[in-house]
C-alpha atoms as a PDB file:
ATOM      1  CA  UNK A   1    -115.675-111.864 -92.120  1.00  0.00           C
ATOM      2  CA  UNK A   2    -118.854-114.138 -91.146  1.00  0.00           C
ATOM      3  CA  UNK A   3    -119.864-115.670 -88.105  1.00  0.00           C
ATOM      4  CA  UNK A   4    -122.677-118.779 -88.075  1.00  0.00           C
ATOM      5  CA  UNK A   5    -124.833-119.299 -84.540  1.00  0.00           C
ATOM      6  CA  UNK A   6    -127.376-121.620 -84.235  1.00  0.00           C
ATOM      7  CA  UNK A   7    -129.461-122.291 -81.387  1.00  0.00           C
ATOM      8  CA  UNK A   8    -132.796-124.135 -80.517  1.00  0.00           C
ATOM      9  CA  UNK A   9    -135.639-122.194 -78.746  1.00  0.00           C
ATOM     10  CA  UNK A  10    -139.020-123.888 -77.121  1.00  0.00           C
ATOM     11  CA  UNK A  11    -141.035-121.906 -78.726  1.00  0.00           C
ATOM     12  CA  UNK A  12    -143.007-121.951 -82.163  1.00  0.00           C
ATOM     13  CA  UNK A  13    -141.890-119.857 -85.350  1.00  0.00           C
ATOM     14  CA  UNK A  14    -144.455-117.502 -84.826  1.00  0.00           C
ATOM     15  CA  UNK A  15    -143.302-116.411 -80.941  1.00  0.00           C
ATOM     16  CA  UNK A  16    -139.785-116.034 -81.811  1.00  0.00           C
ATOM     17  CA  UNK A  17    -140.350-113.872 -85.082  1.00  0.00           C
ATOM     18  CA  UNK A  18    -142.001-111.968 -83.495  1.00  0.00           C
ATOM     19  CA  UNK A  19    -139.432-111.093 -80.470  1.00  0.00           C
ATOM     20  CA  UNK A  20    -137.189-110.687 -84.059  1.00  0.00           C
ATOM     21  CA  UNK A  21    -139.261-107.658 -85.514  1.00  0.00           C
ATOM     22  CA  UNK A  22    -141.642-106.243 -82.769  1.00  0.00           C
ATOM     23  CA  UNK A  23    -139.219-103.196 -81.070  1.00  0.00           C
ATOM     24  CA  UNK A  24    -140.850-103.955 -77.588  1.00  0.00           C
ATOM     25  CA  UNK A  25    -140.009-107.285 -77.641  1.00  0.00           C
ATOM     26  CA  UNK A  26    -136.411-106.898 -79.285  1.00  0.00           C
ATOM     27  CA  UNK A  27    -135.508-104.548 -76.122  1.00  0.00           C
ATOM     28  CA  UNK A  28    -135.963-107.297 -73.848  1.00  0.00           C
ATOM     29  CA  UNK A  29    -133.124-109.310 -75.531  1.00  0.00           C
ATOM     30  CA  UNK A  30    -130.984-106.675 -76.742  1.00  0.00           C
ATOM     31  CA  UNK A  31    -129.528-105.091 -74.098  1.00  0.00           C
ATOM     32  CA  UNK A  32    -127.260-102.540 -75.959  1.00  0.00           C
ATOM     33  CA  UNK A  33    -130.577-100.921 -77.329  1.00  0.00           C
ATOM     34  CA  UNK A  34    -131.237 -97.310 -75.609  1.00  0.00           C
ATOM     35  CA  UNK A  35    -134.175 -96.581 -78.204  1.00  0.00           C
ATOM     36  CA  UNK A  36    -135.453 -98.201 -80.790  1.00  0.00           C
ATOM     37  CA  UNK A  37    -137.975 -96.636 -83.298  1.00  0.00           C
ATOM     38  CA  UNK A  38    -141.406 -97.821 -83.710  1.00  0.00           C
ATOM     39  CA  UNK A  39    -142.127 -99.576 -87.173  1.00  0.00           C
ATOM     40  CA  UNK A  40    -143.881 -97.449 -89.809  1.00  0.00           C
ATOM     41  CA  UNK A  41    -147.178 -97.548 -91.167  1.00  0.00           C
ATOM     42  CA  UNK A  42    -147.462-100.901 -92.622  1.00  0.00           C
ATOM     43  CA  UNK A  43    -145.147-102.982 -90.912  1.00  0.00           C
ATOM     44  CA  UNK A  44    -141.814-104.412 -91.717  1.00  0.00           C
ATOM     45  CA  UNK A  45    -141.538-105.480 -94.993  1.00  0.00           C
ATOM     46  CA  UNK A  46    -138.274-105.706 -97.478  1.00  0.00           C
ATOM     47  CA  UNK A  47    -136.936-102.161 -97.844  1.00  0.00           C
ATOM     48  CA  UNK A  48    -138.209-101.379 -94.210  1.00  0.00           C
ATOM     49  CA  UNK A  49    -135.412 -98.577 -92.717  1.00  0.00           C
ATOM     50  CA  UNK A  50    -135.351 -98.324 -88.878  1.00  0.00           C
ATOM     51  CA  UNK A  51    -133.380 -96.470 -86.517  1.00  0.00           C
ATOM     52  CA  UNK A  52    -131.879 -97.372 -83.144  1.00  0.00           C
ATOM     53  CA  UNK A  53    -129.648 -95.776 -81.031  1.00  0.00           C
ATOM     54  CA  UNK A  54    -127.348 -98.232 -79.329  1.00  0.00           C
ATOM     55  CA  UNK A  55    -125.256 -97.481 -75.998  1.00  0.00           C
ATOM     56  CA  UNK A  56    -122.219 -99.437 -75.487  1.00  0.00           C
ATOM     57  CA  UNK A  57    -118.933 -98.601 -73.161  1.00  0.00           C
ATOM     58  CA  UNK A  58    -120.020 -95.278 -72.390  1.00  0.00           C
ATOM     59  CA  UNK A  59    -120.643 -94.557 -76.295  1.00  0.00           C
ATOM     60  CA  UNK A  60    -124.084 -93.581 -77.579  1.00  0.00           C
ATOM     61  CA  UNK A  61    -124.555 -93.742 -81.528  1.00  0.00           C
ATOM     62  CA  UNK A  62    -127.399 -94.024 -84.291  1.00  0.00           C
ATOM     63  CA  UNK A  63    -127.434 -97.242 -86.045  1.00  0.00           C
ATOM     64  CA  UNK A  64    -129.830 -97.447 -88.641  1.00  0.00           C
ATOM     65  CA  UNK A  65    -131.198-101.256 -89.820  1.00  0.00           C
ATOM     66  CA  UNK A  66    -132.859-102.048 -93.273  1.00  0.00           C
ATOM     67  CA  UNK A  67    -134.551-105.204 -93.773  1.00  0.00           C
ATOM     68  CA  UNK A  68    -133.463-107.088 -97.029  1.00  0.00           C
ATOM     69  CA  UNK A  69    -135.267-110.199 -96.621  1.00  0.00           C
ATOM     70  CA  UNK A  70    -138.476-111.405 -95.207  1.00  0.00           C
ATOM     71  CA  UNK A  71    -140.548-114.086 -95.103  1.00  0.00           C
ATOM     72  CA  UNK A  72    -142.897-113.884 -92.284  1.00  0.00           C
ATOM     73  CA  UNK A  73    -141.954-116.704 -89.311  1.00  0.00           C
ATOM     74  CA  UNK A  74    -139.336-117.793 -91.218  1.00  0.00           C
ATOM     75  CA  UNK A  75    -136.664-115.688 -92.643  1.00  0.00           C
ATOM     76  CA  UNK A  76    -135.421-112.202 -91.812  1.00  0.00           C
ATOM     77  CA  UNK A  77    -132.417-110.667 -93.135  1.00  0.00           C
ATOM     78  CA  UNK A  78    -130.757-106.781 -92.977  1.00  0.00           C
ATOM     79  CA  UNK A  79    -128.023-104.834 -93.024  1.00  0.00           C
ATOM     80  CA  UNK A  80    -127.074-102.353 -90.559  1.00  0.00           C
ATOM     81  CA  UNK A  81    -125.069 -99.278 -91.087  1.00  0.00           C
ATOM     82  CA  UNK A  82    -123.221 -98.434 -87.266  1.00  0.00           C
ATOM     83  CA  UNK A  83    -120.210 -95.761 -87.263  1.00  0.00           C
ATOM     84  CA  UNK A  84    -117.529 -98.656 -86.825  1.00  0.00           C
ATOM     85  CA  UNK A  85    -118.929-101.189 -89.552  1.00  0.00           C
ATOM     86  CA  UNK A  86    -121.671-102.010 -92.089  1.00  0.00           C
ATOM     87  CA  UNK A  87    -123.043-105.701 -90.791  1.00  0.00           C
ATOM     88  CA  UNK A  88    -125.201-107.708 -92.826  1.00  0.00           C
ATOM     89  CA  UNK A  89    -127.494-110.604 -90.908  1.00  0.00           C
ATOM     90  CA  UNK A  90    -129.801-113.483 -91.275  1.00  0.00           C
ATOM     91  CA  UNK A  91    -132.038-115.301 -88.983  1.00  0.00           C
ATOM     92  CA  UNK A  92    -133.437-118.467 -90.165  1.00  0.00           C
ATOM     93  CA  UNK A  93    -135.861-120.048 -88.339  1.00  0.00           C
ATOM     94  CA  UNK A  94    -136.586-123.596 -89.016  1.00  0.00           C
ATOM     95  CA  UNK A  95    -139.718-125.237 -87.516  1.00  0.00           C
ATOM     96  CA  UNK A  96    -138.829-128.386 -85.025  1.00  0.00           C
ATOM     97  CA  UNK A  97    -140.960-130.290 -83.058  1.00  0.00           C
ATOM     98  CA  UNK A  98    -141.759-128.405 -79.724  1.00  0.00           C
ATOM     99  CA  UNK A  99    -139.276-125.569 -80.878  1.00  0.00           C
ATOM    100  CA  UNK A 100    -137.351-123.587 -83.737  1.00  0.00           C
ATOM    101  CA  UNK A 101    -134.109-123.908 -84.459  1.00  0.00           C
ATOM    102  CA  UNK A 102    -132.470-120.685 -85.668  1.00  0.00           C
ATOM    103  CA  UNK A 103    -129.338-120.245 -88.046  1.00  0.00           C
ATOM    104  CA  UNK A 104    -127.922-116.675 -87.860  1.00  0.00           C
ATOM    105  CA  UNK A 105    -125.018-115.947 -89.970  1.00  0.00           C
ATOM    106  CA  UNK A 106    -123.383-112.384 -89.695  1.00  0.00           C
ATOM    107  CA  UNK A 107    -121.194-110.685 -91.932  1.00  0.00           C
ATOM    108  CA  UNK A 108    -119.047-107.895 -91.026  1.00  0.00           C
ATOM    109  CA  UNK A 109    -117.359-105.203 -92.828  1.00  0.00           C
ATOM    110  CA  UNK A 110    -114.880-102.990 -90.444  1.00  0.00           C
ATOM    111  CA  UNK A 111    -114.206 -99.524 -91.602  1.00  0.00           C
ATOM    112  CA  UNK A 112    -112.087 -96.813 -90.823  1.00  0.00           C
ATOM    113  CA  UNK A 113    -110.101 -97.356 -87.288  1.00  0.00           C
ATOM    114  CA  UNK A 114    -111.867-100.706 -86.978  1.00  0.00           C
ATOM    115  CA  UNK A 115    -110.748-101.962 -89.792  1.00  0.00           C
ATOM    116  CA  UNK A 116    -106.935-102.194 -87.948  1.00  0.00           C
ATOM    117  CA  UNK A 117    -108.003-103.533 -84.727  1.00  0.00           C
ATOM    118  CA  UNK A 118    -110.750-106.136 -86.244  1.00  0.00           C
ATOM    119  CA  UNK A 119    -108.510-109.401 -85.428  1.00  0.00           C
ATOM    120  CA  UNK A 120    -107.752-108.363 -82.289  1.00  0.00           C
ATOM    121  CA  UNK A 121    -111.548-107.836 -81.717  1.00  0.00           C
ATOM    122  CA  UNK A 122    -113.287-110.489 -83.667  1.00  0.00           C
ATOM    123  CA  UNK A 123    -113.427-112.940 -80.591  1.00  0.00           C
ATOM    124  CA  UNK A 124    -115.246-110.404 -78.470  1.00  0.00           C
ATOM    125  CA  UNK A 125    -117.407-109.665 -81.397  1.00  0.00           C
ATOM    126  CA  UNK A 126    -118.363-113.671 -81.802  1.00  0.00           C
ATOM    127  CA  UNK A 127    -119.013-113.750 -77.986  1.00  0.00           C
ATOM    128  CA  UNK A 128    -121.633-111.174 -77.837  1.00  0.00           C
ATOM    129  CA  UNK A 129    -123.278-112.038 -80.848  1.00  0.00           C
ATOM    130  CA  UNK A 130    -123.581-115.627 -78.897  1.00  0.00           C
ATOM    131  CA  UNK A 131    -124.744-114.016 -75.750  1.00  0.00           C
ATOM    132  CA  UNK A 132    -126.858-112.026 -77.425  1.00  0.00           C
ATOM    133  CA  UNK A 133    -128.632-115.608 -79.471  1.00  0.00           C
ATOM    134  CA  UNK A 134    -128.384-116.986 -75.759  1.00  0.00           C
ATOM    135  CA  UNK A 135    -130.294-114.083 -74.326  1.00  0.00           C
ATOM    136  CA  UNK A 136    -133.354-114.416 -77.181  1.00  0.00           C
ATOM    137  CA  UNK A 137    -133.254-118.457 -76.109  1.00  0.00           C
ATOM    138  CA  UNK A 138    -133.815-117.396 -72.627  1.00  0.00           C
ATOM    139  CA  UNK A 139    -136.534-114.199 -73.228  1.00  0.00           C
ATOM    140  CA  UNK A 140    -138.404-116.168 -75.414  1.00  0.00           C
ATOM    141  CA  UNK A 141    -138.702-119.215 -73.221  1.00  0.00           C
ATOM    142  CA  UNK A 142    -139.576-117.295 -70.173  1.00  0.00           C
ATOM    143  CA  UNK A 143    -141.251-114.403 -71.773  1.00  0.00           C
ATOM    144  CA  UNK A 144    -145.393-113.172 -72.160  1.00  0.00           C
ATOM    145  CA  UNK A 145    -147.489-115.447 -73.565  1.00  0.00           C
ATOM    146  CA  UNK A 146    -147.855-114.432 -77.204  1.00  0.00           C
ATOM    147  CA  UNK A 147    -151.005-115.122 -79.660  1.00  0.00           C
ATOM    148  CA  UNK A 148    -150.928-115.065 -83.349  1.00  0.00           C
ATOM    149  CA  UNK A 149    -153.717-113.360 -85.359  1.00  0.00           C
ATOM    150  CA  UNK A 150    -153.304-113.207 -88.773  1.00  0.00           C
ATOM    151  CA  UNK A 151    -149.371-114.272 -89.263  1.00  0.00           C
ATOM    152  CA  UNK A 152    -148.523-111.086 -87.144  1.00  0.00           C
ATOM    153  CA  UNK A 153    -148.256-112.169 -83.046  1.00  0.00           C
ATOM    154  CA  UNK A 154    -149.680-109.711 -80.705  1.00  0.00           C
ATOM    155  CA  UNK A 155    -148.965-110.036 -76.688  1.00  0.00           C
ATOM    156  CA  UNK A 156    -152.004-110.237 -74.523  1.00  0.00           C
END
Protein backbone atom coordinates (compact mmCIF):
# COMPACT_ATOMS: atom_id res chain seq x y z
CA UNK A 1 0.00 0.00 0.00
CA UNK A 2 1.33 3.75 -0.64
CA UNK A 3 0.74 6.82 1.04
CA UNK A 4 1.57 10.49 -0.81
CA UNK A 5 2.33 13.72 1.73
CA UNK A 6 3.26 16.83 0.55
CA UNK A 7 4.04 19.79 2.44
CA UNK A 8 5.74 23.27 1.92
CA UNK A 9 8.68 24.31 4.21
CA UNK A 10 10.33 28.08 4.41
CA UNK A 11 13.36 27.01 3.94
CA UNK A 12 15.77 26.43 0.85
CA UNK A 13 16.58 22.84 -0.65
CA UNK A 14 19.78 22.84 0.82
CA UNK A 15 18.47 23.34 4.78
CA UNK A 16 15.89 20.78 4.53
CA UNK A 17 18.17 18.00 2.86
CA UNK A 18 20.14 18.34 5.07
CA UNK A 19 17.73 17.82 8.30
CA UNK A 20 16.85 14.60 5.67
CA UNK A 21 20.41 12.91 5.87
CA UNK A 22 22.49 14.53 8.74
CA UNK A 23 21.57 11.95 11.98
CA UNK A 24 21.78 15.03 14.39
CA UNK A 25 19.45 16.86 12.66
CA UNK A 26 16.98 13.87 11.77
CA UNK A 27 16.67 13.30 15.76
CA UNK A 28 15.18 16.54 16.19
CA UNK A 29 12.19 15.60 13.94
CA UNK A 30 11.96 12.05 14.48
CA UNK A 31 10.92 11.45 17.67
CA UNK A 32 10.68 7.57 17.63
CA UNK A 33 14.58 7.56 17.05
CA UNK A 34 16.52 6.25 20.36
CA UNK A 35 19.94 6.06 18.31
CA UNK A 36 20.80 6.61 15.16
CA UNK A 37 24.25 5.66 13.66
CA UNK A 38 26.65 8.12 12.41
CA UNK A 39 27.17 8.04 8.49
CA UNK A 40 30.29 6.23 7.24
CA UNK A 41 33.32 7.41 5.77
CA UNK A 42 32.23 9.18 2.75
CA UNK A 43 28.88 10.21 3.29
CA UNK A 44 25.55 9.02 2.13
CA UNK A 45 25.53 8.03 -1.18
CA UNK A 46 23.24 5.24 -3.14
CA UNK A 47 23.94 1.89 -1.46
CA UNK A 48 24.58 3.79 1.92
CA UNK A 49 23.27 1.08 4.89
CA UNK A 50 22.48 2.73 8.27
CA UNK A 51 21.20 1.53 11.41
CA UNK A 52 18.73 2.99 13.91
CA UNK A 53 17.16 1.71 16.72
CA UNK A 54 13.64 3.00 17.05
CA UNK A 55 11.50 2.98 20.43
CA UNK A 56 7.87 2.95 20.08
CA UNK A 57 4.99 1.74 22.76
CA UNK A 58 7.37 0.40 25.08
CA UNK A 59 9.13 -1.66 22.11
CA UNK A 60 12.79 -1.11 21.25
CA UNK A 61 14.00 -2.66 17.79
CA UNK A 62 16.87 -2.28 15.07
CA UNK A 63 15.71 -0.89 11.89
CA UNK A 64 18.21 -0.72 9.39
CA UNK A 65 17.75 2.08 6.27
CA UNK A 66 19.54 1.84 2.79
CA UNK A 67 19.52 4.69 0.57
CA UNK A 68 18.41 3.83 -3.09
CA UNK A 69 18.31 7.15 -4.54
CA UNK A 70 20.09 10.39 -4.24
CA UNK A 71 20.49 13.40 -5.74
CA UNK A 72 21.93 15.89 -3.44
CA UNK A 73 19.08 18.77 -2.34
CA UNK A 74 16.77 17.20 -4.31
CA UNK A 75 15.88 13.62 -4.19
CA UNK A 76 16.37 10.95 -1.54
CA UNK A 77 14.89 7.64 -1.60
CA UNK A 78 15.38 4.14 0.72
CA UNK A 79 14.05 1.30 1.93
CA UNK A 80 13.91 0.27 5.40
CA UNK A 81 13.86 -3.19 6.75
CA UNK A 82 11.86 -2.91 10.57
CA UNK A 83 10.64 -6.37 12.23
CA UNK A 84 6.86 -5.59 11.30
CA UNK A 85 7.41 -4.40 7.54
CA UNK A 86 9.88 -3.60 4.74
CA UNK A 87 8.93 0.32 3.77
CA UNK A 88 10.21 1.88 0.81
CA UNK A 89 10.28 6.04 0.72
CA UNK A 90 10.89 9.09 -1.30
CA UNK A 91 11.36 12.65 -0.51
CA UNK A 92 11.24 15.02 -3.29
CA UNK A 93 12.09 18.30 -2.78
CA UNK A 94 11.11 20.81 -5.29
CA UNK A 95 12.59 24.35 -5.14
CA UNK A 96 9.73 27.26 -4.63
CA UNK A 97 10.15 30.67 -4.14
CA UNK A 98 10.99 31.41 -0.40
CA UNK A 99 10.56 27.56 0.33
CA UNK A 100 10.56 23.77 -0.88
CA UNK A 101 7.84 21.91 -1.40
CA UNK A 102 8.32 18.22 -0.58
CA UNK A 103 6.44 15.09 -2.10
CA UNK A 104 6.97 11.95 0.06
CA UNK A 105 5.36 8.87 -1.11
CA UNK A 106 5.68 5.66 1.14
CA UNK A 107 5.18 2.23 0.33
CA UNK A 108 4.54 -0.41 2.74
CA UNK A 109 4.85 -4.05 2.78
CA UNK A 110 3.32 -5.76 6.17
CA UNK A 111 4.72 -9.08 7.07
CA UNK A 112 4.10 -11.71 9.34
CA UNK A 113 1.36 -10.68 12.20
CA UNK A 114 1.13 -7.27 10.55
CA UNK A 115 0.21 -8.36 7.60
CA UNK A 116 -3.53 -9.35 9.35
CA UNK A 117 -4.02 -6.29 11.28
CA UNK A 118 -2.65 -3.75 8.40
CA UNK A 119 -6.32 -2.30 7.55
CA UNK A 120 -7.16 -1.90 10.81
CA UNK A 121 -3.83 0.04 11.26
CA UNK A 122 -3.24 1.86 8.07
CA UNK A 123 -5.02 5.12 9.36
CA UNK A 124 -2.72 5.37 12.34
CA UNK A 125 0.12 4.60 10.08
CA UNK A 126 -0.96 7.69 7.55
CA UNK A 127 -1.31 9.94 10.68
CA UNK A 128 2.13 9.63 11.95
CA UNK A 129 3.76 9.65 8.81
CA UNK A 130 1.81 13.24 8.54
CA UNK A 131 2.87 14.27 11.96
CA UNK A 132 6.01 13.21 11.42
CA UNK A 133 6.20 15.65 7.65
CA UNK A 134 4.47 18.27 10.08
CA UNK A 135 7.18 17.98 12.67
CA UNK A 136 10.24 18.46 9.83
CA UNK A 137 7.92 21.72 8.61
CA UNK A 138 8.13 22.98 12.07
CA UNK A 139 12.13 21.93 13.02
CA UNK A 140 13.22 23.23 9.98
CA UNK A 141 11.48 26.56 10.20
CA UNK A 142 12.47 27.18 13.72
CA UNK A 143 15.66 25.30 13.76
CA UNK A 144 19.84 26.47 13.74
CA UNK A 145 20.80 28.49 11.18
CA UNK A 146 22.43 26.22 8.61
CA UNK A 147 25.29 27.19 5.91
CA UNK A 148 26.09 25.33 2.83
CA UNK A 149 29.72 24.67 1.80
CA UNK A 150 30.22 22.69 -0.97
CA UNK A 151 26.50 21.08 -1.63
CA UNK A 152 26.88 19.45 1.92
CA UNK A 153 25.20 22.04 4.83
CA UNK A 154 27.08 22.23 7.99
CA UNK A 155 25.41 24.02 11.27
CA UNK A 156 27.38 26.84 12.75
Amino acid sequence: MSFEFTVDIAAPPERVFAYLTEPELVKRWQPDLAELAPLPPGGLRVGTRQRATVEEYGRRFEVETVVVALIVNQLLGYEMQAPTATVRGEYRLIRQVNLTRIEETVTVKPRGPMSMVWPLVKGFFRRKMESRLKLLKQTVETGEKLSVQAGAAQPH
